[in-house]
PDB file of N, CA and C in Angstrom:
ATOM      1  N   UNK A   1      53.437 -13.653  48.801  1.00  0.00           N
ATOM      2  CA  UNK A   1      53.991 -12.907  49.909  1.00  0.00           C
ATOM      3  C   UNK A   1      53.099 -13.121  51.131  1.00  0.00           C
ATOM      4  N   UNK A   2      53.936 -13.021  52.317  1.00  0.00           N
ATOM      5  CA  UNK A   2      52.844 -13.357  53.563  1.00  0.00           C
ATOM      6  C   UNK A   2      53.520 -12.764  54.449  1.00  0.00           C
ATOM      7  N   UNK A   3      53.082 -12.405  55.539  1.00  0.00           N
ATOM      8  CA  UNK A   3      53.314 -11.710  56.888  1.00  0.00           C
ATOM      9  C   UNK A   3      53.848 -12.583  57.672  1.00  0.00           C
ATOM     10  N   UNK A   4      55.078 -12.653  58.019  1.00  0.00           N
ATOM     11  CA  UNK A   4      55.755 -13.938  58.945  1.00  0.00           C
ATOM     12  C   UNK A   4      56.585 -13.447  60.222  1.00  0.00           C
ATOM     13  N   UNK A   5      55.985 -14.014  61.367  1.00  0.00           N
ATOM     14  CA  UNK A   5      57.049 -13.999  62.554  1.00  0.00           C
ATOM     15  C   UNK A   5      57.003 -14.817  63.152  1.00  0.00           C
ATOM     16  N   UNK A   6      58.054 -15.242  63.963  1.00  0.00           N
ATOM     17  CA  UNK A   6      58.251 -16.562  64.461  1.00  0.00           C
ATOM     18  C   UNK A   6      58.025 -16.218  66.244  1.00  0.00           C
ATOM     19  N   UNK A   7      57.266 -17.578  66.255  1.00  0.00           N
ATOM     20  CA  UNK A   7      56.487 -18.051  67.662  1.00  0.00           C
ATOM     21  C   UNK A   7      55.574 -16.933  67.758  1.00  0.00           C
ATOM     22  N   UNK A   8      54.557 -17.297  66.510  1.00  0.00           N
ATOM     23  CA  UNK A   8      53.032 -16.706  66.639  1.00  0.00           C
ATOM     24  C   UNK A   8      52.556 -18.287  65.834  1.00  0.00           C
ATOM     25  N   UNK A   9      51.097 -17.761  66.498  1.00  0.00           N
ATOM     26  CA  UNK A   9      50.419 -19.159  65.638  1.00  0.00           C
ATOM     27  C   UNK A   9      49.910 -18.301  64.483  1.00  0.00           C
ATOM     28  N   UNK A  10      49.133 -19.209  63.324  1.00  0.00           N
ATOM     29  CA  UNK A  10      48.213 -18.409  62.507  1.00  0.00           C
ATOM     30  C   UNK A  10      47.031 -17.756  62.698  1.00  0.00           C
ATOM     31  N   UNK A  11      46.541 -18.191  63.907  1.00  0.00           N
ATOM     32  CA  UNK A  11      45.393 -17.186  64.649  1.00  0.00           C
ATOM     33  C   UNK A  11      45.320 -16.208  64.761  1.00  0.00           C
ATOM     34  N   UNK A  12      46.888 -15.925  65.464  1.00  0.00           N
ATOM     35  CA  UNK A  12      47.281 -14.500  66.272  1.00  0.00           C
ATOM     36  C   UNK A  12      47.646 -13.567  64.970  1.00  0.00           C
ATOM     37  N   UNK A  13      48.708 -14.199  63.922  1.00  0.00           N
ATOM     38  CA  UNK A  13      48.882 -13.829  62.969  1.00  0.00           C
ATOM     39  C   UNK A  13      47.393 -13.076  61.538  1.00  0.00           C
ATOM     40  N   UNK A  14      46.550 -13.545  62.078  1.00  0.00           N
ATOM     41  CA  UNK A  14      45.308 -13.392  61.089  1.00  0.00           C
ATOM     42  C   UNK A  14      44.694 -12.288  62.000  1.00  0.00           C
ATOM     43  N   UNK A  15      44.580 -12.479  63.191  1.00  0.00           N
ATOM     44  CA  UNK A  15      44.114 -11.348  63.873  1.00  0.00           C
ATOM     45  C   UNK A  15      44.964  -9.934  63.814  1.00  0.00           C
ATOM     46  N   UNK A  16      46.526 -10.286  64.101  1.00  0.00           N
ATOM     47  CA  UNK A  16      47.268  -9.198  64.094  1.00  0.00           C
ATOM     48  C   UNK A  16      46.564  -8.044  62.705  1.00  0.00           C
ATOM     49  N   UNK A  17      46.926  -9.229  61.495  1.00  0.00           N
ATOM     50  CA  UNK A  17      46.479  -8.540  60.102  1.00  0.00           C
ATOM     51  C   UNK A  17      45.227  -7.845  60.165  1.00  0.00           C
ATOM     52  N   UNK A  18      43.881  -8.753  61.002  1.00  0.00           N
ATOM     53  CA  UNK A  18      42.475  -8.014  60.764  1.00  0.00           C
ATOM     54  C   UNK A  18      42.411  -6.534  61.336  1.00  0.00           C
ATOM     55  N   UNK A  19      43.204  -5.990  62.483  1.00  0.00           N
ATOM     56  CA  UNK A  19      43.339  -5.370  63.408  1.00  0.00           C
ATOM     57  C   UNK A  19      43.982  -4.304  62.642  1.00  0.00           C
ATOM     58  N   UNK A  20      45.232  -4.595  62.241  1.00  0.00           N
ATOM     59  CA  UNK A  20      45.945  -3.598  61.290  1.00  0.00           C
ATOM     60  C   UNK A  20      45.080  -2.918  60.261  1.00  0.00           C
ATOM     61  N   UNK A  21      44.581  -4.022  59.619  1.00  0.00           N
ATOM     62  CA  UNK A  21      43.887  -3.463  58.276  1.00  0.00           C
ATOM     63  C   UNK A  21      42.579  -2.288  58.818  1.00  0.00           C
ATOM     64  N   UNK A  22      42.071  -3.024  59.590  1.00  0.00           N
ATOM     65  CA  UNK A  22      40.489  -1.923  60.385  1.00  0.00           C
ATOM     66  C   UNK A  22      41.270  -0.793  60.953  1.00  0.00           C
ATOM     67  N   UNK A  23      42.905  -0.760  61.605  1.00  0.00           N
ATOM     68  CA  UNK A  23      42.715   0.419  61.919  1.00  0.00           C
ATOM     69  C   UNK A  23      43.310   1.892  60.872  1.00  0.00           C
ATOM     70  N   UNK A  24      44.148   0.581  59.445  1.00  0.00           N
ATOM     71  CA  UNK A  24      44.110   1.364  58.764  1.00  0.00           C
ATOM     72  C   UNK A  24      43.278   1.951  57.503  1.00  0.00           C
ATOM     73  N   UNK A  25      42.065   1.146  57.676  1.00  0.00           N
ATOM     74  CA  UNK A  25      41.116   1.802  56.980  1.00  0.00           C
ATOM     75  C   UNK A  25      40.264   2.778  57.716  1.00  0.00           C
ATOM     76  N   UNK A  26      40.308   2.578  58.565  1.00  0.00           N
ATOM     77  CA  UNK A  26      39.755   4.171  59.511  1.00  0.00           C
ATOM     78  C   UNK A  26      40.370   5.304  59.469  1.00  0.00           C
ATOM     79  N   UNK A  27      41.836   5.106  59.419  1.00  0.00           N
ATOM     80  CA  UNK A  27      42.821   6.206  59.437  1.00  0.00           C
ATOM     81  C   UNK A  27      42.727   7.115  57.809  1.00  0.00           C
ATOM     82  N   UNK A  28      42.824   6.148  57.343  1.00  0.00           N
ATOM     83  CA  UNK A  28      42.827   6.645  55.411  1.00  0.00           C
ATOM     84  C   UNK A  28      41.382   7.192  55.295  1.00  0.00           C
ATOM     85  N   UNK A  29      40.567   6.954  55.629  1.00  0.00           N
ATOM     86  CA  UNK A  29      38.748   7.322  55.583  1.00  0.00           C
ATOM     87  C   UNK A  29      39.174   8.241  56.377  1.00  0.00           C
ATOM     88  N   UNK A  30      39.322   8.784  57.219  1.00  0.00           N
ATOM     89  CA  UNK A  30      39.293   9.721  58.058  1.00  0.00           C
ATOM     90  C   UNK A  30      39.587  11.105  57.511  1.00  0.00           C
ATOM     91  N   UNK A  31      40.511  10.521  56.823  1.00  0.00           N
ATOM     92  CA  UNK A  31      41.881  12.025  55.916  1.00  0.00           C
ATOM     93  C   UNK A  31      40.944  11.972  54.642  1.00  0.00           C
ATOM     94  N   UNK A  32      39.952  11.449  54.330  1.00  0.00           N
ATOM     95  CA  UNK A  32      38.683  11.493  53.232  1.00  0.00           C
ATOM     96  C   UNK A  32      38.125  12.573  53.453  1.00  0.00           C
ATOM     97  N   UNK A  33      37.232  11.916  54.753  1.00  0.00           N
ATOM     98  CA  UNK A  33      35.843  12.675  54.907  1.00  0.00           C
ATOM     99  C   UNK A  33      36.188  14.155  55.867  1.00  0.00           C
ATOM    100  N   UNK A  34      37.051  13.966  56.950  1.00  0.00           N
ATOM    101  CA  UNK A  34      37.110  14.623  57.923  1.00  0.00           C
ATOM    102  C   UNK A  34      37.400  16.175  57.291  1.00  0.00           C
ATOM    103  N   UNK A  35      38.180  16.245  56.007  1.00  0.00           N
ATOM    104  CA  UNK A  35      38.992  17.703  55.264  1.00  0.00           C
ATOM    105  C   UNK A  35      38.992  17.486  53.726  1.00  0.00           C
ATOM    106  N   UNK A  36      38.068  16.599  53.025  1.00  0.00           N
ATOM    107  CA  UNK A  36      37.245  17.118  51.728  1.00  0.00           C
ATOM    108  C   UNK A  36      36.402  18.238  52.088  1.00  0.00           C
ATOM    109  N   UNK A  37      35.956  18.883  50.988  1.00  0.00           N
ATOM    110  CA  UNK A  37      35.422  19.695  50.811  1.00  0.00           C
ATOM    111  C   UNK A  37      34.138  19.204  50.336  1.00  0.00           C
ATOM    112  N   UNK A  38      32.941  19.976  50.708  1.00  0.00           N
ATOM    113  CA  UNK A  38      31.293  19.824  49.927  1.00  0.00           C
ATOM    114  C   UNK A  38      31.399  19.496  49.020  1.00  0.00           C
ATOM    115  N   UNK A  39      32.082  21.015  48.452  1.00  0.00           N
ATOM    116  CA  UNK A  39      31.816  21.108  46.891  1.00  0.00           C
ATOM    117  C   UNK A  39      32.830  22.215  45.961  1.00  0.00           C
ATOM    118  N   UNK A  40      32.774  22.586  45.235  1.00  0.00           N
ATOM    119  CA  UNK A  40      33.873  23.664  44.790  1.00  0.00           C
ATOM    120  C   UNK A  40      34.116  24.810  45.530  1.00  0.00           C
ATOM    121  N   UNK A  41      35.364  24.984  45.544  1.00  0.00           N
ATOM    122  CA  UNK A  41      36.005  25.727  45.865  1.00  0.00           C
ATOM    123  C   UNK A  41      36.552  27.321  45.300  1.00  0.00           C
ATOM    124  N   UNK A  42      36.491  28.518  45.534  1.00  0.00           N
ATOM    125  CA  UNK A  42      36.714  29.470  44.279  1.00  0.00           C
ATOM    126  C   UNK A  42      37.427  30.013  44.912  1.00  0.00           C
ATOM    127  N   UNK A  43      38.910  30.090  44.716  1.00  0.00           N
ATOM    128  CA  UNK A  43      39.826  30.835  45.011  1.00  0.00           C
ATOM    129  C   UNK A  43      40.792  31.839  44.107  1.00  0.00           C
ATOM    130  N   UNK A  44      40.963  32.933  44.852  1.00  0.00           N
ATOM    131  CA  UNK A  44      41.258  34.104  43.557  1.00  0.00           C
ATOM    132  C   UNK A  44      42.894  34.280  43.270  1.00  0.00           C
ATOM    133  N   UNK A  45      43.344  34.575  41.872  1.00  0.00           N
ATOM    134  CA  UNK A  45      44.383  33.784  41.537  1.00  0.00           C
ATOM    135  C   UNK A  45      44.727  35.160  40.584  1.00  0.00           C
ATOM    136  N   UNK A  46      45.745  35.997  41.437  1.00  0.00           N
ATOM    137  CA  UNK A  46      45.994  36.781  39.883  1.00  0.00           C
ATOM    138  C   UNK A  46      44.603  37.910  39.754  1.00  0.00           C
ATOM    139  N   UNK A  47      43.704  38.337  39.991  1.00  0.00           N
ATOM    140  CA  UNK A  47      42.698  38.871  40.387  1.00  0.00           C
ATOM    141  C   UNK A  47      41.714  38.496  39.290  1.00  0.00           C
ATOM    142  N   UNK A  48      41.964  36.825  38.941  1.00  0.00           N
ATOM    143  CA  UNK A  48      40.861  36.023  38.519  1.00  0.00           C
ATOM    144  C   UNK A  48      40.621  35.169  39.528  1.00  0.00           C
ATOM    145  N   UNK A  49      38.985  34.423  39.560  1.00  0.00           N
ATOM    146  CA  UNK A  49      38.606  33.293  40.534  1.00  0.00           C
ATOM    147  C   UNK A  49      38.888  32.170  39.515  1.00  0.00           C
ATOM    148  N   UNK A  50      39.685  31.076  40.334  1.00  0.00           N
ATOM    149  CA  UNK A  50      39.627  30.016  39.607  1.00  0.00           C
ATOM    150  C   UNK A  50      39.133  28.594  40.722  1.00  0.00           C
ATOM    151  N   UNK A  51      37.730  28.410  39.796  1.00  0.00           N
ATOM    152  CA  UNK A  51      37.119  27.427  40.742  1.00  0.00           C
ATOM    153  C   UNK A  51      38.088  25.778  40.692  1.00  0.00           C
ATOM    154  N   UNK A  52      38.570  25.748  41.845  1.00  0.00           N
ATOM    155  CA  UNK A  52      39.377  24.129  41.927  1.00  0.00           C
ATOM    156  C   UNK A  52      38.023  23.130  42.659  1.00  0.00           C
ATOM    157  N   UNK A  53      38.572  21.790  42.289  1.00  0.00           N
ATOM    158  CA  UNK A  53      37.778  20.852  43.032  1.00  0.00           C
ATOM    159  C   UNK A  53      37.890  20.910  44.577  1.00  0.00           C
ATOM    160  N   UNK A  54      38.196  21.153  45.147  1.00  0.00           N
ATOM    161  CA  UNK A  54      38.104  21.178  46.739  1.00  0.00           C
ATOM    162  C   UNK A  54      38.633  22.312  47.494  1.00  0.00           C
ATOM    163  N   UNK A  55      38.575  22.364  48.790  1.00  0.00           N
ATOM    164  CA  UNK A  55      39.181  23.248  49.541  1.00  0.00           C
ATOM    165  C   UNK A  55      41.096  23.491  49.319  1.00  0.00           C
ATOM    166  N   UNK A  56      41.701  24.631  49.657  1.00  0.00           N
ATOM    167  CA  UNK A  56      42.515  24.965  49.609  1.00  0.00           C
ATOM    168  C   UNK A  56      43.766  24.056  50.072  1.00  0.00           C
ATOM    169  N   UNK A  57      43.143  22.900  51.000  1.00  0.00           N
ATOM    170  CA  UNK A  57      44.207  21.989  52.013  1.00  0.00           C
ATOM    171  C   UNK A  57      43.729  20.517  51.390  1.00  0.00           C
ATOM    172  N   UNK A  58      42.951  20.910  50.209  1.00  0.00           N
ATOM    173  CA  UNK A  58      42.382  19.242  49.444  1.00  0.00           C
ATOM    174  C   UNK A  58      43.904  18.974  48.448  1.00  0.00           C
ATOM    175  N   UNK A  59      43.846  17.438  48.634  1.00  0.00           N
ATOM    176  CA  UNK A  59      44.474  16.770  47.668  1.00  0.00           C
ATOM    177  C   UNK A  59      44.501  16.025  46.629  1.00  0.00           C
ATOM    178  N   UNK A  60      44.651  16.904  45.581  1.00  0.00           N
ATOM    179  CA  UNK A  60      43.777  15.937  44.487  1.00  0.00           C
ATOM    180  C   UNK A  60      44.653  14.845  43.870  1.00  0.00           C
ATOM    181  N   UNK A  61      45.256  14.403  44.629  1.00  0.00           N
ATOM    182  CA  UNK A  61      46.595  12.762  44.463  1.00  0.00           C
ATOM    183  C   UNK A  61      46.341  11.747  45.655  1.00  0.00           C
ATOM    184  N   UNK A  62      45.572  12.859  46.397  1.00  0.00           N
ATOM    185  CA  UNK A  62      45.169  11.703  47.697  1.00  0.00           C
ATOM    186  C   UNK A  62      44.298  10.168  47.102  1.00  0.00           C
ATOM    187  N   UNK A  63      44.912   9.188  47.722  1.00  0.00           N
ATOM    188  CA  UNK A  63      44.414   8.105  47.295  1.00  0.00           C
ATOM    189  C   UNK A  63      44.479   7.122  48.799  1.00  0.00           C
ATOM    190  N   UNK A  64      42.856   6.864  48.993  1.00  0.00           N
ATOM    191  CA  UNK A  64      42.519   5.962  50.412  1.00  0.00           C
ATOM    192  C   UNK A  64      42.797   4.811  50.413  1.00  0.00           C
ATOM    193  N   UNK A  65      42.982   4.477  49.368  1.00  0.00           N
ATOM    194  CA  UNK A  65      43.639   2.586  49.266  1.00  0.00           C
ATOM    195  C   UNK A  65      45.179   2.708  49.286  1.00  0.00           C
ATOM    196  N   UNK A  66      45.412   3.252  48.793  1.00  0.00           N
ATOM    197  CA  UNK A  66      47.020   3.180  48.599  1.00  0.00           C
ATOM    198  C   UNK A  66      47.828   3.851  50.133  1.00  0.00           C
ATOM    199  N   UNK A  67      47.031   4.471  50.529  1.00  0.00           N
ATOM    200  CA  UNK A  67      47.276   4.975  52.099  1.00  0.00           C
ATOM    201  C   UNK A  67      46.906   4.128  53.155  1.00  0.00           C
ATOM    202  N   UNK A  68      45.351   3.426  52.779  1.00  0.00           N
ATOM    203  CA  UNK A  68      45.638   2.242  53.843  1.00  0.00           C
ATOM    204  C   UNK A  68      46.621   1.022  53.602  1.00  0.00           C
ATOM    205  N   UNK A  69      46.794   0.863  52.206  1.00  0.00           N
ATOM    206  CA  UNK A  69      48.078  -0.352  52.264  1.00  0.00           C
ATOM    207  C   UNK A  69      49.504   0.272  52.528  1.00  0.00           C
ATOM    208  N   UNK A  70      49.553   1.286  52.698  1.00  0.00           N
ATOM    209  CA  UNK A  70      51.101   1.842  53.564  1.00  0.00           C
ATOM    210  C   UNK A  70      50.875   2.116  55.155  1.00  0.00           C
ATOM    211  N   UNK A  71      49.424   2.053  55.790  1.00  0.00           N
ATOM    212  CA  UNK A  71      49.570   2.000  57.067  1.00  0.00           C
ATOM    213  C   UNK A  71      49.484   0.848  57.332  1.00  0.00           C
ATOM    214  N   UNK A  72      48.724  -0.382  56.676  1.00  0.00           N
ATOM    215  CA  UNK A  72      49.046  -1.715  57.239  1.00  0.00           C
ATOM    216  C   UNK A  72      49.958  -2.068  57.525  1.00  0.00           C
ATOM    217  N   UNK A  73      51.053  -1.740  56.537  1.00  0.00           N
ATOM    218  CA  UNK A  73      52.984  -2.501  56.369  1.00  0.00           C
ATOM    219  C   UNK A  73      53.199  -1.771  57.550  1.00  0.00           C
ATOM    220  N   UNK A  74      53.098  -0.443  57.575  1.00  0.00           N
ATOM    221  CA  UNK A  74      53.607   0.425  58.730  1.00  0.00           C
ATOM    222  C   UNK A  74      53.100  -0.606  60.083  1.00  0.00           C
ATOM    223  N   UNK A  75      51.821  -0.482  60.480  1.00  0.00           N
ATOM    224  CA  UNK A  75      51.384  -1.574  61.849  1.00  0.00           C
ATOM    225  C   UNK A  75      51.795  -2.985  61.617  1.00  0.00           C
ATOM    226  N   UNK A  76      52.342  -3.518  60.421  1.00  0.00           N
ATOM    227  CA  UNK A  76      52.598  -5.019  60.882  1.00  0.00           C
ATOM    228  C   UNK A  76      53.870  -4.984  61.083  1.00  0.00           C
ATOM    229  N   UNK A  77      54.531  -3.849  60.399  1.00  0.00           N
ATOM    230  CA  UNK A  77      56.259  -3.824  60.539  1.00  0.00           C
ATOM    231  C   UNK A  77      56.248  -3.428  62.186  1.00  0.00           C
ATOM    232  N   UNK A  78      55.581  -2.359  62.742  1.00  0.00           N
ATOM    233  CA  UNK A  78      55.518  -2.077  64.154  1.00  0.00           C
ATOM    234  C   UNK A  78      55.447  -3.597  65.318  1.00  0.00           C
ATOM    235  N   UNK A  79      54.434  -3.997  64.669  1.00  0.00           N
ATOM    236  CA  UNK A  79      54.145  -5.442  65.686  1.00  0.00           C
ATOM    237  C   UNK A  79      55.295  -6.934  65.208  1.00  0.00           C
ATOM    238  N   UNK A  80      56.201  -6.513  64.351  1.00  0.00           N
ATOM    239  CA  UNK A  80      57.297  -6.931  64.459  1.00  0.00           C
ATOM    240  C   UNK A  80      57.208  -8.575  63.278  1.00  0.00           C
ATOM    241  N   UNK A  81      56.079  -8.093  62.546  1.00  0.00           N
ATOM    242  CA  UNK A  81      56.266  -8.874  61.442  1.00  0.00           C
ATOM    243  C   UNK A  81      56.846  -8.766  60.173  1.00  0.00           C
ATOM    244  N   UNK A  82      57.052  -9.243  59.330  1.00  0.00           N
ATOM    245  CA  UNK A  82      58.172  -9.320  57.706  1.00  0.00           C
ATOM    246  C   UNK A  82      57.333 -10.018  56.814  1.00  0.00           C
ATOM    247  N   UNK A  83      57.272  -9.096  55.549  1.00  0.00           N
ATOM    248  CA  UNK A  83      56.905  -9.857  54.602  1.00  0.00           C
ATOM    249  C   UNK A  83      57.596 -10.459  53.399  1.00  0.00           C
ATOM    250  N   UNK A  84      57.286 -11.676  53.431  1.00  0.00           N
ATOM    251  CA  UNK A  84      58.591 -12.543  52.745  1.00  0.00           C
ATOM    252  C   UNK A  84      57.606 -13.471  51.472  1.00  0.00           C
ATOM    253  N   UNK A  85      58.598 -13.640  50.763  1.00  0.00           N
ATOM    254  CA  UNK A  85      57.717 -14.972  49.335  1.00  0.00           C
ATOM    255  C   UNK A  85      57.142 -16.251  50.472  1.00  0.00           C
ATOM    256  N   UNK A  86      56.315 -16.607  49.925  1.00  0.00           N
ATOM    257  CA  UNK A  86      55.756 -18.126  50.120  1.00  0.00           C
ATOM    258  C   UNK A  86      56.893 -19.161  49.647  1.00  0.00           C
ATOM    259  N   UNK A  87      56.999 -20.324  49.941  1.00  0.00           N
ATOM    260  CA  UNK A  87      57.519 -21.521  48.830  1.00  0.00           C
ATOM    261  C   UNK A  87      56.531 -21.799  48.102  1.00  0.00           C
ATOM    262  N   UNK A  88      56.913 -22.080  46.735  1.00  0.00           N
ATOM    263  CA  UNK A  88      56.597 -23.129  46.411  1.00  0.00           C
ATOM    264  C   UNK A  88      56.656 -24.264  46.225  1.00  0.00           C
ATOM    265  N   UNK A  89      55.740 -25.186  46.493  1.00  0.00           N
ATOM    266  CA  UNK A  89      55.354 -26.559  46.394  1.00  0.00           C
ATOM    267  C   UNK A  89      56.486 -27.372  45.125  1.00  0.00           C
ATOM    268  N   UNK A  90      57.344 -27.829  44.846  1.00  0.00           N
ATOM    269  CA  UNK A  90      57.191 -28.118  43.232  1.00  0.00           C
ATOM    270  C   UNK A  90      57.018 -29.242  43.260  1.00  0.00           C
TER     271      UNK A  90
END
Protein backbone atom coordinates (compact mmCIF):
# COMPACT_ATOMS: atom_id res chain seq x y z
CA UNK A 1 0.00 0.00 0.00
CA UNK A 2 1.31 3.56 -0.68
CA UNK A 3 0.09 7.10 -0.50
CA UNK A 4 -0.62 8.26 -4.14
CA UNK A 5 -1.55 11.57 -5.84
CA UNK A 6 -1.05 12.67 -9.04
CA UNK A 7 1.34 15.63 -10.09
CA UNK A 8 3.41 15.38 -6.85
CA UNK A 9 6.92 14.17 -7.11
CA UNK A 10 8.23 11.60 -4.49
CA UNK A 11 9.94 14.30 -2.53
CA UNK A 12 6.92 16.25 -1.85
CA UNK A 13 5.12 13.02 -1.34
CA UNK A 14 7.77 11.75 1.46
CA UNK A 15 7.70 15.06 3.02
CA UNK A 16 3.89 15.38 2.94
CA UNK A 17 4.05 11.77 4.93
CA UNK A 18 7.09 13.03 7.37
CA UNK A 19 4.97 16.09 8.31
CA UNK A 20 1.75 14.13 8.84
CA UNK A 21 3.29 11.51 10.86
CA UNK A 22 5.30 14.32 13.40
CA UNK A 23 2.19 16.07 13.64
CA UNK A 24 0.41 13.07 14.45
CA UNK A 25 2.59 11.82 16.90
CA UNK A 26 2.46 14.98 18.87
CA UNK A 27 -1.22 15.00 18.83
CA UNK A 28 -1.59 11.21 20.22
CA UNK A 29 1.41 12.04 22.95
CA UNK A 30 -0.32 14.92 23.91
CA UNK A 31 -3.82 13.06 24.88
CA UNK A 32 -0.95 10.75 26.91
CA UNK A 33 0.78 12.99 28.97
CA UNK A 34 -1.27 16.19 29.04
CA UNK A 35 -4.64 14.11 31.15
CA UNK A 36 -2.97 10.77 32.56
CA UNK A 37 -2.93 10.71 35.85
CA UNK A 38 0.38 10.40 38.45
CA UNK A 39 -0.86 7.70 39.97
CA UNK A 40 -4.05 6.01 41.42
CA UNK A 41 -6.94 7.26 41.61
CA UNK A 42 -9.68 6.51 44.61
CA UNK A 43 -13.00 7.15 43.79
CA UNK A 44 -16.06 6.33 45.98
CA UNK A 45 -18.52 3.92 44.54
CA UNK A 46 -21.59 2.82 46.47
CA UNK A 47 -20.02 4.19 49.81
CA UNK A 48 -16.96 1.96 49.04
CA UNK A 49 -13.50 3.55 47.58
CA UNK A 50 -12.53 1.77 44.66
CA UNK A 51 -8.97 2.58 43.69
CA UNK A 52 -8.95 2.68 39.52
CA UNK A 53 -5.75 3.18 37.50
CA UNK A 54 -6.10 6.79 36.62
CA UNK A 55 -8.07 9.84 36.94
CA UNK A 56 -11.79 9.90 36.46
CA UNK A 57 -11.45 11.32 32.54
CA UNK A 58 -8.47 8.43 32.03
CA UNK A 59 -8.86 5.88 29.38
CA UNK A 60 -7.91 2.71 29.93
CA UNK A 61 -8.46 1.60 25.87
CA UNK A 62 -6.59 4.65 24.96
CA UNK A 63 -3.96 3.53 22.63
CA UNK A 64 -1.10 6.27 21.15
CA UNK A 65 -0.16 4.24 18.15
CA UNK A 66 -3.31 3.32 16.94
CA UNK A 67 -4.43 7.08 17.32
CA UNK A 68 -1.49 8.34 15.59
CA UNK A 69 -2.09 5.91 12.60
CA UNK A 70 -5.79 7.30 12.35
CA UNK A 71 -4.51 10.90 12.40
CA UNK A 72 -1.99 10.27 9.69
CA UNK A 73 -4.83 8.77 7.13
CA UNK A 74 -6.92 11.65 8.50
CA UNK A 75 -3.86 14.47 7.32
CA UNK A 76 -2.96 12.59 4.17
CA UNK A 77 -6.67 12.08 3.20
CA UNK A 78 -6.93 16.06 4.05
CA UNK A 79 -3.86 16.93 1.73
CA UNK A 80 -5.67 15.02 -0.86
CA UNK A 81 -3.81 11.78 -1.05
CA UNK A 82 -5.25 7.84 -1.48
CA UNK A 83 -3.99 4.87 -0.40
CA UNK A 84 -3.93 2.25 -2.97
CA UNK A 85 -1.94 -1.49 -3.54
CA UNK A 86 1.48 -1.22 -5.17
CA UNK A 87 1.89 -3.47 -8.50
CA UNK A 88 3.49 -6.06 -8.64
CA UNK A 89 6.44 -6.72 -10.68
CA UNK A 90 5.71 -10.36 -12.10
Amino acid sequence: MAWVKEDTTPEQQNRDLADCQRDAWHEARANTWYYRPLGPYMTPLSGRFVIAPGAPYYDPFYDPFLEEARLTQFCMRNKGYQLKPLEEDQ
